[in-house]
C-alpha atoms as a PDB file:
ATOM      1  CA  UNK A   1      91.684 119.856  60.657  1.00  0.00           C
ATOM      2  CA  UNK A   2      94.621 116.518  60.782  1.00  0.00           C
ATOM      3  CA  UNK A   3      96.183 119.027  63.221  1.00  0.00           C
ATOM      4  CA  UNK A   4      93.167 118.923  65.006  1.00  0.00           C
ATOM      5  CA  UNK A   5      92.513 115.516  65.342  1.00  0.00           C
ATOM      6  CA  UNK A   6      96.579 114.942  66.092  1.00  0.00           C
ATOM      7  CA  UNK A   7      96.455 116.808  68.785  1.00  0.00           C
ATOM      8  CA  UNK A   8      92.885 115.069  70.341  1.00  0.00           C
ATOM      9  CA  UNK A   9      94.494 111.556  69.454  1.00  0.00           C
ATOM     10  CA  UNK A  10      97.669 112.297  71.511  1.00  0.00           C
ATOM     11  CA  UNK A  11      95.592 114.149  74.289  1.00  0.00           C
ATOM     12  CA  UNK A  12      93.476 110.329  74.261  1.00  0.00           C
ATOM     13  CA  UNK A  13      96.443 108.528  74.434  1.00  0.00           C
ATOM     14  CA  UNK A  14      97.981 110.391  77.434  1.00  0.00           C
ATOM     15  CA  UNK A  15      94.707 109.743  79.302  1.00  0.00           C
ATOM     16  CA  UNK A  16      94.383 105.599  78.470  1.00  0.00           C
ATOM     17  CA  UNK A  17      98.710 106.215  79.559  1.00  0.00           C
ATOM     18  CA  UNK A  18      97.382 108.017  82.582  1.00  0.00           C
ATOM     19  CA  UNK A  19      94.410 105.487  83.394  1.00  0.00           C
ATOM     20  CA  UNK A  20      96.867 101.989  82.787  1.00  0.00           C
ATOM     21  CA  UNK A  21      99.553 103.377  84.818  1.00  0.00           C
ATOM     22  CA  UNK A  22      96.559 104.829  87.710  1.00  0.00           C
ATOM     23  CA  UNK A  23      95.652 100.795  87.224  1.00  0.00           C
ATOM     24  CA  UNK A  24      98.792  99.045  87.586  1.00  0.00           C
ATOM     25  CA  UNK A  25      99.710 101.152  90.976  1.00  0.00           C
ATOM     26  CA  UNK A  26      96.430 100.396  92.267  1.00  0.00           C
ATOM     27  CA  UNK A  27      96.730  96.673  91.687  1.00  0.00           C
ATOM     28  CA  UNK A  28     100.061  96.980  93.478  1.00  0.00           C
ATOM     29  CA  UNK A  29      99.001  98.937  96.459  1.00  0.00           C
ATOM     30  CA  UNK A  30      95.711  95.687  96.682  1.00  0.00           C
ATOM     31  CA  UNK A  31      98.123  93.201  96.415  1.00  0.00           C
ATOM     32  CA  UNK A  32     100.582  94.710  98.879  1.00  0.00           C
ATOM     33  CA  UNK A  33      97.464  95.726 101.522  1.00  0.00           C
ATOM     34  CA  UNK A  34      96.456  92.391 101.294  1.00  0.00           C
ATOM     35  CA  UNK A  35     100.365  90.639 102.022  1.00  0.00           C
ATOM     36  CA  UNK A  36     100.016  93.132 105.166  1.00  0.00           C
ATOM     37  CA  UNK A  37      97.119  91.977 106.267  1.00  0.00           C
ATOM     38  CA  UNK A  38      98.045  88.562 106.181  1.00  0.00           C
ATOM     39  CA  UNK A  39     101.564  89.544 107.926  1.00  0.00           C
ATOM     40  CA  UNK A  40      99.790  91.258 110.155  1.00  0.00           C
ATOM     41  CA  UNK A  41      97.294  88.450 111.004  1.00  0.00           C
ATOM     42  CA  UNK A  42     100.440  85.935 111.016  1.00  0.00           C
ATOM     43  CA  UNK A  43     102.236  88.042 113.517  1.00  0.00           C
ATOM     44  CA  UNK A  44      98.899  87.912 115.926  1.00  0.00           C
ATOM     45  CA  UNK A  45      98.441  84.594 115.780  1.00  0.00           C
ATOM     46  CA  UNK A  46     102.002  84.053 116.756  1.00  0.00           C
ATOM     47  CA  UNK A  47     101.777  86.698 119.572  1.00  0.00           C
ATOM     48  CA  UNK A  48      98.117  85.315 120.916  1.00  0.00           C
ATOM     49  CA  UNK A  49      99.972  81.255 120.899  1.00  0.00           C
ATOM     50  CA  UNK A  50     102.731  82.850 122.490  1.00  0.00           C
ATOM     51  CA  UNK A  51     100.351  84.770 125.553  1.00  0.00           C
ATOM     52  CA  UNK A  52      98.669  81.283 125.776  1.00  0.00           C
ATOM     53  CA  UNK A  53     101.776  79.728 126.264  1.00  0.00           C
ATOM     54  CA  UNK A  54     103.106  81.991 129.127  1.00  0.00           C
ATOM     55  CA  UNK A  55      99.304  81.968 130.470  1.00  0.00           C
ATOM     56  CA  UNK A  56      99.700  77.921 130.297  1.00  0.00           C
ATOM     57  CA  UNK A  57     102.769  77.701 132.264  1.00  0.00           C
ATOM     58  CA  UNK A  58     101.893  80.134 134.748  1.00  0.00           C
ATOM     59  CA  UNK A  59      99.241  78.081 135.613  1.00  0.00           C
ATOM     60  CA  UNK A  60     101.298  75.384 135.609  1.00  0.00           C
ATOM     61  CA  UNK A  61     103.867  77.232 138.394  1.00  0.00           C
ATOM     62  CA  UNK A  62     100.963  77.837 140.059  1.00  0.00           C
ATOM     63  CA  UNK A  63      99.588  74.517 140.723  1.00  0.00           C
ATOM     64  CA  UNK A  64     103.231  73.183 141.742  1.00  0.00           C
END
């Protein structure tokens, strides 16, 4: 019967091990998603200011 309950109470803790450790890499794949995104939106915004730029002094060629 101790055997019993043993072998449920290390079969319990190998799932909580299971769950923390599913937890911690899921709160490290969020938090690197969301340095991506902002990465990502940083390298737009650079690339739209840039386009704008160019479009800018095209214009500007244009009218001299």
């Amino acid at each position: 019967m101790l055997k019993m309950f043993k072998t449920i109470g290390n079969g319990f803790n190998k799932v909580v091990k299971a769950a923390t450790t599913f937890e911690k890499i899921t709160k490290t794949a969020s938090m690197i998603l969301k340095y991506l995104k902002l990465a990502y939106k940083d390298y737009c915004g650079i690339w739209s200011i840039e386009i704008e730029q160019i479009e800018v002094e095209s214009e500007e060629i244009k009218a001299s």
